[in-house]
Protein backbone atom coordinates (compact mmCIF):
# COMPACT_ATOMS: atom_id res chain seq x y z
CA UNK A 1 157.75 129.77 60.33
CA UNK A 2 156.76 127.00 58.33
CA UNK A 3 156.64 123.87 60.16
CA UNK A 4 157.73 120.07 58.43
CA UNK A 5 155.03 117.36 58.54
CA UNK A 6 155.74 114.27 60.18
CA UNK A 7 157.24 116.32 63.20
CA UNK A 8 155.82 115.42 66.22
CA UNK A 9 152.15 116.47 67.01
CA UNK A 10 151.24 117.08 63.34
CA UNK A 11 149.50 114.87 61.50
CA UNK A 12 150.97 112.76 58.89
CA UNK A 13 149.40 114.19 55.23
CA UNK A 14 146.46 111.96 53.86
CA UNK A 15 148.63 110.07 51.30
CA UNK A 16 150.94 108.77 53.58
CA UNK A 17 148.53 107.20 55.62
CA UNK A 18 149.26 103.62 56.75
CA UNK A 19 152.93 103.46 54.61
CA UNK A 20 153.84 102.16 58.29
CA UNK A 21 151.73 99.10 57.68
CA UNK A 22 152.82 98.63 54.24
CA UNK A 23 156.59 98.95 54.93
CA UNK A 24 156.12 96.73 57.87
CA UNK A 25 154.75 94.10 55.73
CA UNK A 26 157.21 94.33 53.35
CA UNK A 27 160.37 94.70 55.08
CA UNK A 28 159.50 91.46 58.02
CA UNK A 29 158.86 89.49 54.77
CA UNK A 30 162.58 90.27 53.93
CA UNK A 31 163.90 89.89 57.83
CA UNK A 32 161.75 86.40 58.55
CA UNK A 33 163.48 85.03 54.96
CA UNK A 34 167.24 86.15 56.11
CA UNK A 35 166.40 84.75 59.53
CA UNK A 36 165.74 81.43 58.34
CA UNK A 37 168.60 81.23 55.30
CA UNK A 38 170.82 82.18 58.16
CA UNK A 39 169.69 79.42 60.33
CA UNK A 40 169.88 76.96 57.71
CA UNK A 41 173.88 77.55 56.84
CA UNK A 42 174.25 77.43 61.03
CA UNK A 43 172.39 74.27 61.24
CA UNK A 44 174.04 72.46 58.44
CA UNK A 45 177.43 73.36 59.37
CA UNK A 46 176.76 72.50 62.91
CA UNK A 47 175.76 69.11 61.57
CA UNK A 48 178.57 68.55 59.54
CA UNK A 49 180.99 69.54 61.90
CA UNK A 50 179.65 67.38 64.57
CA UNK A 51 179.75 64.79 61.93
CA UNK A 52 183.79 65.63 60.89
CA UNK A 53 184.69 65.48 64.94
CA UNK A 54 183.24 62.15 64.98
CA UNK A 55 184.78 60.53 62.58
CA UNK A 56 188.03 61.75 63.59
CA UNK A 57 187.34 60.19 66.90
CA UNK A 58 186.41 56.96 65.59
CA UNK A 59 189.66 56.97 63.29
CA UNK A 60 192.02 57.90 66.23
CA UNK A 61 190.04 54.93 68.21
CA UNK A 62 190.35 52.01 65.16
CA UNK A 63 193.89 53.50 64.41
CA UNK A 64 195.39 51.91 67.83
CA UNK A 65 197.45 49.42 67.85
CA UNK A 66 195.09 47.18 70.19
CA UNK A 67 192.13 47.87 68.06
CA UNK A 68 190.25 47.35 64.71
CA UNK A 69 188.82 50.01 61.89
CA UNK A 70 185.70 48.40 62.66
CA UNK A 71 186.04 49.53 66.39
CA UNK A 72 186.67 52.89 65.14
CA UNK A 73 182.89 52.83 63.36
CA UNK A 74 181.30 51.53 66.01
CA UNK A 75 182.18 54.59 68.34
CA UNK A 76 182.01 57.22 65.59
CA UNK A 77 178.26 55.67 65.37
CA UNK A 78 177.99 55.95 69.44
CA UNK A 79 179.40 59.65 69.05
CA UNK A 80 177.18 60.50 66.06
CA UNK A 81 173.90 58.86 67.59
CA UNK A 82 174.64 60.83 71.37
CA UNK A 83 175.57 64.14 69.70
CA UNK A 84 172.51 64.15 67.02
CA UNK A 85 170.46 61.78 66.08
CA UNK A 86 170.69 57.73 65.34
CA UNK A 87 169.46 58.71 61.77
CA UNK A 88 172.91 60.27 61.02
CA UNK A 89 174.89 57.31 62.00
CA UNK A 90 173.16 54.30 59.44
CA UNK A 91 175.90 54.67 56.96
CA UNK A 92 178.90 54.78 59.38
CA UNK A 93 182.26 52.81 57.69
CA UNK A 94 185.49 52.38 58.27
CA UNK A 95 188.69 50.92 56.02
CA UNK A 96 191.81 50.72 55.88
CA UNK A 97 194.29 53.20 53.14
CA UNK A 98 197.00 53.68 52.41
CA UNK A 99 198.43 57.58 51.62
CA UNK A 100 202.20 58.16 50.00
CA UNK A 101 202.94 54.54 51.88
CA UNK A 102 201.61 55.05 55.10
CA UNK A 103 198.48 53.40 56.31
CA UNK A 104 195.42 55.13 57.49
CA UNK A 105 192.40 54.11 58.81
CA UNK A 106 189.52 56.14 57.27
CA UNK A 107 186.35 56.42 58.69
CA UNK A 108 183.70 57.52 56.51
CA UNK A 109 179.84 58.76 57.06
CA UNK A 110 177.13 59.17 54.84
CA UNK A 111 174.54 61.13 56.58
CA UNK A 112 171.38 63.22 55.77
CA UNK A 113 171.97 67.35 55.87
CA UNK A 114 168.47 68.60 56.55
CA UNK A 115 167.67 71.37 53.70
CA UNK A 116 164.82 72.99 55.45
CA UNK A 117 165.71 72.94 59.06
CA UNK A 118 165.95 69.94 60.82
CA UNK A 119 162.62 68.62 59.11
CA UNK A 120 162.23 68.24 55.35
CA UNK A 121 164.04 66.98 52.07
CA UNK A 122 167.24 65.53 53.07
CA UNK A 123 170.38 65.69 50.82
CA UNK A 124 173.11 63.45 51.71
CA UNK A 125 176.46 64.42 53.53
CA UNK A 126 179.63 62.49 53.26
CA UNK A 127 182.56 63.06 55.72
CA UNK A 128 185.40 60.82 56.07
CA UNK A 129 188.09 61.17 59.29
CA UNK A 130 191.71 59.94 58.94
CA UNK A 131 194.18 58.50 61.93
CA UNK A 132 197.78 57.00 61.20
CA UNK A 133 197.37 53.51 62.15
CA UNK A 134 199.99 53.00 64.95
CA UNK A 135 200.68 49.54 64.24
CA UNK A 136 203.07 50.19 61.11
């Protein structure tokens, strides 16, 4: 009965010794680059969703009738700086538009999306948020 090697108790034959090692090294190469390419696409859309939800806050706010755009980029900078960081929230505006005769209050934001995790080169972001202004 001839017996396969590899099966348990034999020996593996001489040129297959330390493959294990080598296909180790190779294939957690592969799996640590996925890990972090998938962690960068979560991160950045994190970011720029927390960035969208903000500005639609701050548009709702500056759309009231009681209020001003500009209140509507102050607190979509108070959102922005609380949720992430007071670096996202420097180029925080808001203006006034008008869309198939209806007026809007837009609140845009320029921010940094981090390209290598939350540390390295930056490239820039822009999101805008959009409320009907109730005071038509």
């Amino acid at each position: 009965m001839a017996v396969c090697p590899g099966r348990r108790g034999e020996a593996a034959p001489p040129r297959e010794r330390g493959s294990a090692v080598a296909d180790f090294a190779m294939v957690s190469g592969l799996v640590a680059l996925l890990f972090v390419a998938v962690f960068q696409v979560g991160l950045a859309l994190h970011i720029r969703n927390t960035l969208i939800a903000c500005a639609a806050e701050g548009a709702r706010l500056g759309a009231r009738a009681d209020a001003q755009p500009e209140e509507g980029a102050a607190r979509a900078r108070d959102l922005i700086s609380a949720s992430l960081s007071p670096r996202f929230a420097q180029a925080v505006t808001a203006s006034v538009v008008e869309a198939d005769g209806v007026e809007l209050v837009a609140v845009s934001v320029a921010a940094p999306l981090p390209v290598l995790g939350p540390l390295g080169p930056d490239g820039r972001l822009r999101v805008v948020g959009r409320a009907f202004r109730e005071s038509q």
